[in-house]
PDB file of N, CA and C in Angstrom:
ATOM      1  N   UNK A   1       5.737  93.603-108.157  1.00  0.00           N
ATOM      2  CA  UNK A   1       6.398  92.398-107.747  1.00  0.00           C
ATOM      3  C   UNK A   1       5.519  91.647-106.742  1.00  0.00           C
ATOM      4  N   UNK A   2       5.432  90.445-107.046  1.00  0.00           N
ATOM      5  CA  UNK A   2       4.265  89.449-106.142  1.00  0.00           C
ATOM      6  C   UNK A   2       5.230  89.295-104.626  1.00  0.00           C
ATOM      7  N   UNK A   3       4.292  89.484-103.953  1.00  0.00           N
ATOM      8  CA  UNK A   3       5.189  89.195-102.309  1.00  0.00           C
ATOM      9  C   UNK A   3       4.990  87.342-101.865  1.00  0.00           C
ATOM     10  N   UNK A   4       6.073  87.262-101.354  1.00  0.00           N
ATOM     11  CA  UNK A   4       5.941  86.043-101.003  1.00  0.00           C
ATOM     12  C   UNK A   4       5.114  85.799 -99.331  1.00  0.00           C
ATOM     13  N   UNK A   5       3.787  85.170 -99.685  1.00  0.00           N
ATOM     14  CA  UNK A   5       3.547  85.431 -97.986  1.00  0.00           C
ATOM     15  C   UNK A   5       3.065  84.015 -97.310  1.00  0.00           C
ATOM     16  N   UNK A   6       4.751  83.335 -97.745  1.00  0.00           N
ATOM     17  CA  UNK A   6       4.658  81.979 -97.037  1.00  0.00           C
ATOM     18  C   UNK A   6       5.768  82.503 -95.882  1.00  0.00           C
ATOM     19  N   UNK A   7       6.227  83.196 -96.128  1.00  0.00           N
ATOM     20  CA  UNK A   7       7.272  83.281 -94.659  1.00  0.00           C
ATOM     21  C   UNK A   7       6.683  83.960 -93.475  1.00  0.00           C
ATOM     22  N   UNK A   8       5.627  84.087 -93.718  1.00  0.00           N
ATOM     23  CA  UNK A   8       5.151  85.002 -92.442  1.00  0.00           C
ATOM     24  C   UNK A   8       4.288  84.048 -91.459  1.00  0.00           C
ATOM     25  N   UNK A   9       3.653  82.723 -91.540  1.00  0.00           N
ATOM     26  CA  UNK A   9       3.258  81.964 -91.146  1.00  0.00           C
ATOM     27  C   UNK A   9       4.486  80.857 -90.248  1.00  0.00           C
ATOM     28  N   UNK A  10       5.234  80.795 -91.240  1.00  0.00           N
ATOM     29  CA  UNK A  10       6.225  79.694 -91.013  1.00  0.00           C
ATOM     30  C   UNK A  10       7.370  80.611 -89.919  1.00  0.00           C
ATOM     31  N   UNK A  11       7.866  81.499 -90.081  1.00  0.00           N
ATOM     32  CA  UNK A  11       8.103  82.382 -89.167  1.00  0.00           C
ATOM     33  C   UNK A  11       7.501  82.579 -88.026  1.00  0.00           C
ATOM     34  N   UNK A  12       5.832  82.233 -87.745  1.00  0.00           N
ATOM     35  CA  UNK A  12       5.293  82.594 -86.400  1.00  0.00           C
ATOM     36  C   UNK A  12       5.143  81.583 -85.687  1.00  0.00           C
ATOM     37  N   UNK A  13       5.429  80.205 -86.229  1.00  0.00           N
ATOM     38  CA  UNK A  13       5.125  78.936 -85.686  1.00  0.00           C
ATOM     39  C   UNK A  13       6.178  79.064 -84.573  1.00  0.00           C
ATOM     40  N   UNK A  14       7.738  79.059 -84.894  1.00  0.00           N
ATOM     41  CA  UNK A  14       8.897  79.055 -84.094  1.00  0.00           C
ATOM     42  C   UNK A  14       8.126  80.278 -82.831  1.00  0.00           C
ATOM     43  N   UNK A  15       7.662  81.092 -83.305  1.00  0.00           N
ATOM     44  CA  UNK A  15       7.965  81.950 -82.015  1.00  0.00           C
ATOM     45  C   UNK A  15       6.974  81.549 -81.005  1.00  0.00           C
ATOM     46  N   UNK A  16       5.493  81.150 -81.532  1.00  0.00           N
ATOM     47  CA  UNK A  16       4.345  81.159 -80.824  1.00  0.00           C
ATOM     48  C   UNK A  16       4.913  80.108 -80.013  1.00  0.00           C
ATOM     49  N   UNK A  17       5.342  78.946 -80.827  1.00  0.00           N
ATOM     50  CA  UNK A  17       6.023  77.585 -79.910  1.00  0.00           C
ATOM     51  C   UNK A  17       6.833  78.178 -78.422  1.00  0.00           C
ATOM     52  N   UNK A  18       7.799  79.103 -78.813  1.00  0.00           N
ATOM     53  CA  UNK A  18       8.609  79.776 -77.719  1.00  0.00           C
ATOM     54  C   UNK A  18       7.940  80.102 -76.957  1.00  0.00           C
ATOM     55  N   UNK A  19       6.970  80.969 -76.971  1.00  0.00           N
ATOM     56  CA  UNK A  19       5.693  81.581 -76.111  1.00  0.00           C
ATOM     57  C   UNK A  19       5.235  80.541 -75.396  1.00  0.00           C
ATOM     58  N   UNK A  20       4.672  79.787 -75.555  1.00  0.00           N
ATOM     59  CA  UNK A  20       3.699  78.791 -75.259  1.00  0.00           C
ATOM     60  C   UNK A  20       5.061  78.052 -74.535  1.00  0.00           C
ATOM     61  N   UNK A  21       5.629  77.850 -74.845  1.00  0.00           N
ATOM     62  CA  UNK A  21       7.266  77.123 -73.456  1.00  0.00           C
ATOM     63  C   UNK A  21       7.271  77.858 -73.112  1.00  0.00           C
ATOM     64  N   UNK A  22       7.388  79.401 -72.919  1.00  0.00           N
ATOM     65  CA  UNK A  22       7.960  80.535 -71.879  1.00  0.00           C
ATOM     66  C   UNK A  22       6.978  80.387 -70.551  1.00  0.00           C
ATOM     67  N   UNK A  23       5.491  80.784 -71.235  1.00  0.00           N
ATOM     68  CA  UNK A  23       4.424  80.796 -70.201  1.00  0.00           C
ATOM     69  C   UNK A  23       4.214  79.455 -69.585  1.00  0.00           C
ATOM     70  N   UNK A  24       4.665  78.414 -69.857  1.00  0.00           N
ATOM     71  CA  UNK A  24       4.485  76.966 -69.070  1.00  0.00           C
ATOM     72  C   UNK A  24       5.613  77.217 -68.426  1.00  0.00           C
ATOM     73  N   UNK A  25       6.743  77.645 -68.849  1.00  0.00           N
ATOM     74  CA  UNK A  25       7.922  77.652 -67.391  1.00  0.00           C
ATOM     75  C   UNK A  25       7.656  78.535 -66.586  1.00  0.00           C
ATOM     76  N   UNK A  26       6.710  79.940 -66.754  1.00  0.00           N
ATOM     77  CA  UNK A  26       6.437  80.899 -65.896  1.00  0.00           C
ATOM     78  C   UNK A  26       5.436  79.872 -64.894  1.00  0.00           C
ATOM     79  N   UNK A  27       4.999  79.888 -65.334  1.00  0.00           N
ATOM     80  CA  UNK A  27       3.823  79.065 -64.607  1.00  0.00           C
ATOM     81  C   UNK A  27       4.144  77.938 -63.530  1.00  0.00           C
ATOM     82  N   UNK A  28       5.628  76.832 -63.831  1.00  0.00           N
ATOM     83  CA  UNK A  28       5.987  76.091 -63.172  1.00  0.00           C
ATOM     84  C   UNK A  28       6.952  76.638 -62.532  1.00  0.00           C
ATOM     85  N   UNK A  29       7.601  77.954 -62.149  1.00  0.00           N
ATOM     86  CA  UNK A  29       8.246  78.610 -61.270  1.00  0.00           C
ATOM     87  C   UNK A  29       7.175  79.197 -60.510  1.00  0.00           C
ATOM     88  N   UNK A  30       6.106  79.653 -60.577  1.00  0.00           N
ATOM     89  CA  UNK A  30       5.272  80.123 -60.154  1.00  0.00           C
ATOM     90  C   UNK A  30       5.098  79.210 -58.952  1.00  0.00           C
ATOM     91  N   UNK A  31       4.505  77.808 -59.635  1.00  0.00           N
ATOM     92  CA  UNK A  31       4.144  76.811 -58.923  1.00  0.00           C
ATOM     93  C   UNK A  31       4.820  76.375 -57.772  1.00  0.00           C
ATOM     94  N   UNK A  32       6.112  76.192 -58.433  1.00  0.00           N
ATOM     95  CA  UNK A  32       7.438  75.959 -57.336  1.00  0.00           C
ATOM     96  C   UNK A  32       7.177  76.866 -56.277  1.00  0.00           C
ATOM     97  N   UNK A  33       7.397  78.023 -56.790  1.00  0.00           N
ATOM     98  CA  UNK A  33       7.242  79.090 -55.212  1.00  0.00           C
ATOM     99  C   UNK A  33       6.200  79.091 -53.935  1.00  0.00           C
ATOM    100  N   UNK A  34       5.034  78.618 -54.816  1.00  0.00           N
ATOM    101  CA  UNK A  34       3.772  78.337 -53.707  1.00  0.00           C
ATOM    102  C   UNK A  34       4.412  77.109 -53.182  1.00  0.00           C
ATOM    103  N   UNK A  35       4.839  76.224 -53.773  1.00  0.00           N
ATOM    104  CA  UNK A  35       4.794  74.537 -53.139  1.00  0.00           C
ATOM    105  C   UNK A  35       6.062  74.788 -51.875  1.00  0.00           C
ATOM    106  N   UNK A  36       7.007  75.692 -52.338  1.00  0.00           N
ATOM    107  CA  UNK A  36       7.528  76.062 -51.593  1.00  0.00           C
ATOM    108  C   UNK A  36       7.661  77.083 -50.130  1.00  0.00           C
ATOM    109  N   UNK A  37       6.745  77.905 -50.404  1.00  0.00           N
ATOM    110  CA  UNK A  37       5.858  78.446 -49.211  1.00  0.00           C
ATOM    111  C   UNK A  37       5.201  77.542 -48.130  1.00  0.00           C
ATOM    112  N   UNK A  38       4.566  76.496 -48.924  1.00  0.00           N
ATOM    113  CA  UNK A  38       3.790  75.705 -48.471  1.00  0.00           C
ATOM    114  C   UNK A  38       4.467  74.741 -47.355  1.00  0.00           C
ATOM    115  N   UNK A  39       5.441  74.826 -48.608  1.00  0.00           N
ATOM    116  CA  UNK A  39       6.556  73.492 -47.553  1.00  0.00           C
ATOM    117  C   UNK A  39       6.867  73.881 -45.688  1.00  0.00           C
ATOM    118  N   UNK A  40       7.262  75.031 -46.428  1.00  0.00           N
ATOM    119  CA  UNK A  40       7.714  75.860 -44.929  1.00  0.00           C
ATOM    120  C   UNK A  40       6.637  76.034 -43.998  1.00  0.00           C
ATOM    121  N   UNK A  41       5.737  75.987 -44.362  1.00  0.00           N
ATOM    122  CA  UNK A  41       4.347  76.463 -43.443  1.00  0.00           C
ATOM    123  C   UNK A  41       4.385  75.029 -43.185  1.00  0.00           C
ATOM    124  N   UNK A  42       4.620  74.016 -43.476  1.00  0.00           N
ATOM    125  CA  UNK A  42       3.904  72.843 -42.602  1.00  0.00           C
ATOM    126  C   UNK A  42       5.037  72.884 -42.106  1.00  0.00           C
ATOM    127  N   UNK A  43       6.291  72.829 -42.121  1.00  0.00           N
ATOM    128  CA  UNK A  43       7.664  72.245 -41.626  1.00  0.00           C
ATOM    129  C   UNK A  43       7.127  73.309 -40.258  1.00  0.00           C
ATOM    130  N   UNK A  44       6.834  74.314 -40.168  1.00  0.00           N
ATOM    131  CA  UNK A  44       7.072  75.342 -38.669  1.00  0.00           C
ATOM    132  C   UNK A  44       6.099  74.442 -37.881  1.00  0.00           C
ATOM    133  N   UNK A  45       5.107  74.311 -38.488  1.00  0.00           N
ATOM    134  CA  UNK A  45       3.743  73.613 -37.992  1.00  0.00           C
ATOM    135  C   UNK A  45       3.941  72.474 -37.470  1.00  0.00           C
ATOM    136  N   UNK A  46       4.948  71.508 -37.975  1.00  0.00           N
ATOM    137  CA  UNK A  46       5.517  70.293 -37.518  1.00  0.00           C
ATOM    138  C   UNK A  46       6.277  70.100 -36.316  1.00  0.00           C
ATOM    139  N   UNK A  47       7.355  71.628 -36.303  1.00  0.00           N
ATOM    140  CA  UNK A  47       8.556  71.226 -35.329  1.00  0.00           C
ATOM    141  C   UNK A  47       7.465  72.152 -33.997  1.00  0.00           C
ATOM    142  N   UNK A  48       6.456  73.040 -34.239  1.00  0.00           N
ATOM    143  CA  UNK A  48       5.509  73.287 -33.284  1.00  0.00           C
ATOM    144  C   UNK A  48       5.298  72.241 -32.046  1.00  0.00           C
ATOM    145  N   UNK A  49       4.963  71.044 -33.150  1.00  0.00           N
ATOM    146  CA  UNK A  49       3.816  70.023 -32.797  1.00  0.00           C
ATOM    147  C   UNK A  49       4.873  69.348 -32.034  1.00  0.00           C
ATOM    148  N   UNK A  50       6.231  68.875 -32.655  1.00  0.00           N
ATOM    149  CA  UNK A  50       7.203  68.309 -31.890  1.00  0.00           C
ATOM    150  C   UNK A  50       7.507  68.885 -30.763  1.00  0.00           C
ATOM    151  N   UNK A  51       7.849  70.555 -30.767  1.00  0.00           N
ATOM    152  CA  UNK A  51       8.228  70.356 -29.615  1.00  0.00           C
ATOM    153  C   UNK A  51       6.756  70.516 -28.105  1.00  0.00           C
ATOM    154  N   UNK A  52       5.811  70.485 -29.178  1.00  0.00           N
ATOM    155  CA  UNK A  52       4.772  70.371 -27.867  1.00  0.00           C
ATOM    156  C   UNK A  52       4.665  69.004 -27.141  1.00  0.00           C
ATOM    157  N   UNK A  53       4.693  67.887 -28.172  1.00  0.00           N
ATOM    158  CA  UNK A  53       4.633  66.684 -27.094  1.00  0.00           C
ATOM    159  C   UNK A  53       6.210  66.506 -26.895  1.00  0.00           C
ATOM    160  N   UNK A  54       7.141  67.056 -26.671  1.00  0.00           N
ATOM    161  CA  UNK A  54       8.231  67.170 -26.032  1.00  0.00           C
ATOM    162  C   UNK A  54       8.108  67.048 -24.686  1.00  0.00           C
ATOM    163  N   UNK A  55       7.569  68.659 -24.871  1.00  0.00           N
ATOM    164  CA  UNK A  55       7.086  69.210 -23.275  1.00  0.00           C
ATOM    165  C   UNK A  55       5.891  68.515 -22.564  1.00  0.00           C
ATOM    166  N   UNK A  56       5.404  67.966 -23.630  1.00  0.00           N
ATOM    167  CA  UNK A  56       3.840  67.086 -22.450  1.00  0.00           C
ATOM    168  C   UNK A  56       4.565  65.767 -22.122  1.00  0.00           C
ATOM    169  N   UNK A  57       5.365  65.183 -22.840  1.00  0.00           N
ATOM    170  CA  UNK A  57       5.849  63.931 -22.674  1.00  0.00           C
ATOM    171  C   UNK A  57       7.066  63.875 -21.542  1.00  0.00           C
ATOM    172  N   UNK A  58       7.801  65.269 -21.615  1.00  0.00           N
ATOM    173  CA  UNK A  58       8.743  65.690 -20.048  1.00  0.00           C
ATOM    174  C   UNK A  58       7.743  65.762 -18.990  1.00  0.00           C
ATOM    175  N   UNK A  59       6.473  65.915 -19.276  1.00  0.00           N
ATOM    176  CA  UNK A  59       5.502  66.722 -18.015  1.00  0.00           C
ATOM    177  C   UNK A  59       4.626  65.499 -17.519  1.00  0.00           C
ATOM    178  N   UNK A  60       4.768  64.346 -18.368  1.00  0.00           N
ATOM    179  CA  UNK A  60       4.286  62.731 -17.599  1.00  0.00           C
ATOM    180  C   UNK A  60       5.393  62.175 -17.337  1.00  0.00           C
ATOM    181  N   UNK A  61       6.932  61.892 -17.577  1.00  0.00           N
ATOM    182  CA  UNK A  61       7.851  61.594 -17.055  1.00  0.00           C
ATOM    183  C   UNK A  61       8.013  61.849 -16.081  1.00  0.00           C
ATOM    184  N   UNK A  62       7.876  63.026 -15.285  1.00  0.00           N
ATOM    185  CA  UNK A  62       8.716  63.821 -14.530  1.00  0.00           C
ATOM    186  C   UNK A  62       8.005  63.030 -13.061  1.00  0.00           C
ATOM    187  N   UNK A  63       6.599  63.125 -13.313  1.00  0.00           N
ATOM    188  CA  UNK A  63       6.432  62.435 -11.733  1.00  0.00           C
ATOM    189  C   UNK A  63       6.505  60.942 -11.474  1.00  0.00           C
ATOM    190  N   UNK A  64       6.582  59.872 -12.975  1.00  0.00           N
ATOM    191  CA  UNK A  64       7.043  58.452 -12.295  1.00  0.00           C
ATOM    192  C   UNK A  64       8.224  58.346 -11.978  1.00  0.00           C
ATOM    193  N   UNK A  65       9.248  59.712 -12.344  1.00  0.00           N
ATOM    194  CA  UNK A  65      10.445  59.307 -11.565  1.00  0.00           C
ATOM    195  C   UNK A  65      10.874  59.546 -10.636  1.00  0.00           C
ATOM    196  N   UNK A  66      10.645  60.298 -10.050  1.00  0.00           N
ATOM    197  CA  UNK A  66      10.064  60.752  -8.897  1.00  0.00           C
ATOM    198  C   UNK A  66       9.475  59.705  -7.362  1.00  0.00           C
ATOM    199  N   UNK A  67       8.519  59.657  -7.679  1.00  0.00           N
ATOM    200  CA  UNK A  67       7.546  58.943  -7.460  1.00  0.00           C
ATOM    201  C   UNK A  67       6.994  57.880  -7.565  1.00  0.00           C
ATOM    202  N   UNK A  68       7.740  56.850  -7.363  1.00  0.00           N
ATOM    203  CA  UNK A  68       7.250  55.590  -8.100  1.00  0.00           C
ATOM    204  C   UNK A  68       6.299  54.272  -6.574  1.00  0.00           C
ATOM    205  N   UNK A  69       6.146  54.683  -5.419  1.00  0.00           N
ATOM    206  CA  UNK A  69       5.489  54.281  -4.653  1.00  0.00           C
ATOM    207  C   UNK A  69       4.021  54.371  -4.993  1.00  0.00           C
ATOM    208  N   UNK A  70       3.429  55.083  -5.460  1.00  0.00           N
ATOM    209  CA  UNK A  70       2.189  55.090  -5.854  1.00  0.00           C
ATOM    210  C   UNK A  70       1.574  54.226  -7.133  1.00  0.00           C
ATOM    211  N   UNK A  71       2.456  53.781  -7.623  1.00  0.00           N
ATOM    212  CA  UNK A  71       2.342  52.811  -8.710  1.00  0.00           C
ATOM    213  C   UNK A  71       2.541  51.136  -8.467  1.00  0.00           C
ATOM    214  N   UNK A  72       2.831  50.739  -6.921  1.00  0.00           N
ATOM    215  CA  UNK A  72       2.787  49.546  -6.734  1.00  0.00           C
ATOM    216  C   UNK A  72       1.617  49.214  -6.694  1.00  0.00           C
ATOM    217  N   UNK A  73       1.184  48.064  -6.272  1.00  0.00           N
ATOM    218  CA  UNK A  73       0.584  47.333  -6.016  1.00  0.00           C
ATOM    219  C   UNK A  73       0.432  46.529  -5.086  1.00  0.00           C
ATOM    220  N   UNK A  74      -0.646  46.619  -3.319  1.00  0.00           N
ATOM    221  CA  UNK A  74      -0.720  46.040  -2.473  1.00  0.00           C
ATOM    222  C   UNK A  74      -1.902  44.928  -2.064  1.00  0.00           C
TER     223      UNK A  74
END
């Protein structure tokens, strides 16, 4: 009996297709997770930075209010 060996091609198209979408969504969860790491590493890095000129910007306030005779002009 002759085998039919058109179904074995046409059969692998559907799956390879699946494959080839599986590993592009692996890949863009992948991605996500770094971008998301990433995110967080600048966000700490940011509120760092904020609250440093917080404190430098309390630490030039603090003596014109204070002090404001030295800032006239005679």
């Amino acid at each position: 009996m002759k085998r039919n060996r058109n179904r074995n091609p046409v059969a692998a198209e559907p799956g390879a297709a699946m494959g080839r979408v599986d590993r592009a969504a692996q890949q863009i969860a992948k991605a996500g997770v770094a971008a998301k790491k990433k995110f967080e590493e600048i966000s700490r890095h940011v509120k760092a930075l904020k609250r440093q000129l917080q404190e430098n910007t309390e630490g030039l306030h603090a003596p014109c209010l204070t002090d404001t005779s030295r800032h006239t002009r005679t």
